[in-house]
Protein backbone atom coordinates (compact mmCIF):
# COMPACT_ATOMS: atom_id res chain seq x y z
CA UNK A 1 -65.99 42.13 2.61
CA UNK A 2 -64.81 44.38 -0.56
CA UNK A 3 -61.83 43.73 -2.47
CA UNK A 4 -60.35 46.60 -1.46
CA UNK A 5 -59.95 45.47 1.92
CA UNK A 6 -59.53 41.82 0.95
CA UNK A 7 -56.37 43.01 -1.17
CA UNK A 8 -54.91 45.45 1.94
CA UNK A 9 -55.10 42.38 4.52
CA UNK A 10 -53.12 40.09 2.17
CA UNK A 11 -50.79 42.87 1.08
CA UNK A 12 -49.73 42.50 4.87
CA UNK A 13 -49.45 39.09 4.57
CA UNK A 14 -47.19 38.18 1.83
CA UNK A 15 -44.46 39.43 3.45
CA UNK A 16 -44.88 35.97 6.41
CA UNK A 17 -45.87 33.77 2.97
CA UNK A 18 -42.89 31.06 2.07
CA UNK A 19 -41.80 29.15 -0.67
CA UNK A 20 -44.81 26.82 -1.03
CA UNK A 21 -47.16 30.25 -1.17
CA UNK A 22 -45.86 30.54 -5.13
CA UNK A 23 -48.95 28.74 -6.41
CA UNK A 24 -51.36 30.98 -4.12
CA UNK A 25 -49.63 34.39 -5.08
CA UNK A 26 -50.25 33.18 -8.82
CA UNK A 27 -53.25 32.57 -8.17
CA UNK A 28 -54.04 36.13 -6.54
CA UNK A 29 -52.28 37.93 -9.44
CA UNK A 30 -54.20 35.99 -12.24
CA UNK A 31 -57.46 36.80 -10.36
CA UNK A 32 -56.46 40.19 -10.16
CA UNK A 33 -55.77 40.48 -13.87
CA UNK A 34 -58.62 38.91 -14.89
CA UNK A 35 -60.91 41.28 -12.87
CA UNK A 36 -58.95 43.97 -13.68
CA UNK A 37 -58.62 45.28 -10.57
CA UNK A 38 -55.30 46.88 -9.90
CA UNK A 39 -54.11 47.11 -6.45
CA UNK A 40 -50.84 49.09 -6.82
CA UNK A 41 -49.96 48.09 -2.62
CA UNK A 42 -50.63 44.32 -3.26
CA UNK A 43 -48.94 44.09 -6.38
CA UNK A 44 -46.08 45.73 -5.53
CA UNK A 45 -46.01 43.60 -2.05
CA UNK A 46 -45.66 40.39 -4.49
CA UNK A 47 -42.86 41.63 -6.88
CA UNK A 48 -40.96 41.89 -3.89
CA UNK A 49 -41.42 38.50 -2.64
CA UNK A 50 -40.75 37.58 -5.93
CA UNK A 51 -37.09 39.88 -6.11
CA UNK A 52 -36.26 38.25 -2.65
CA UNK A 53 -36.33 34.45 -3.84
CA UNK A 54 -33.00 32.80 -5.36
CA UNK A 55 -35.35 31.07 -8.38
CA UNK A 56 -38.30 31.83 -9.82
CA UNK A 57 -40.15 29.92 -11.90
CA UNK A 58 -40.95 30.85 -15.48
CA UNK A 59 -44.78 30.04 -15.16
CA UNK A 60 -44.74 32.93 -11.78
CA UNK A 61 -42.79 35.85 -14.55
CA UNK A 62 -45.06 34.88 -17.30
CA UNK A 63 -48.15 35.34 -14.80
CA UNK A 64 -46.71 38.20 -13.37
CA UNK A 65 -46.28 39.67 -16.73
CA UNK A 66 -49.42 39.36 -18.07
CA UNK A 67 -51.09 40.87 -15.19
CA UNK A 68 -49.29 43.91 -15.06
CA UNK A 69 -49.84 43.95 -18.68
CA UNK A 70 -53.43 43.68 -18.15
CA UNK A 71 -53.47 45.88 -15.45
CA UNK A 72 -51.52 48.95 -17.40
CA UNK A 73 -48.83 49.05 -14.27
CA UNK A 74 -45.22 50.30 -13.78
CA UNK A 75 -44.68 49.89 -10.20
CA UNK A 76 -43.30 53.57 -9.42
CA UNK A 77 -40.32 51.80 -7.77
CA UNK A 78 -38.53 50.21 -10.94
CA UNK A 79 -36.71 47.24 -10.11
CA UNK A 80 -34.67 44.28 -11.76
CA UNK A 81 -35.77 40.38 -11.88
């Protein structure tokens, strides 16, 4: 199984993911920055779970910063958090 297609099938799936999924979606965006791998569907799938919540936790911007940092990426759709 490639990335590519490893990154599409849980691009559909963070959508159905709830609170306690915070820790995994980290986890996914750090791996993704560290490979360097940019996967503009996924990563803008996860900002919006992130816009939906009430509170996010500092540690999720900060990892969510650095990976788009990493990752060169403006998410065509600019948006507020």
């Amino acid at each position: 199984m490639d990335l590519e297609k490893i990154c599409s099938e849980l691009e559909v799936k963070v959508g159905n993911t709830g609170e306690e999924g915070a820790a995994v979606l980290r986890s996914v965006l750090t791996s993704l920055g560290q490979l360097r791998y940019l996967s503009p569907g996924l990563i803008d799938a996860i900002c919006s779970w992130y816009q939906a919540r009430e509170k996010v936790e500092e540690r999720d911007m900060v990892t969510l910063l650095v990976t788009l940092s990493n990752l060169n990426y403006k998410s065509p759709r600019p948006t507020e958090m």
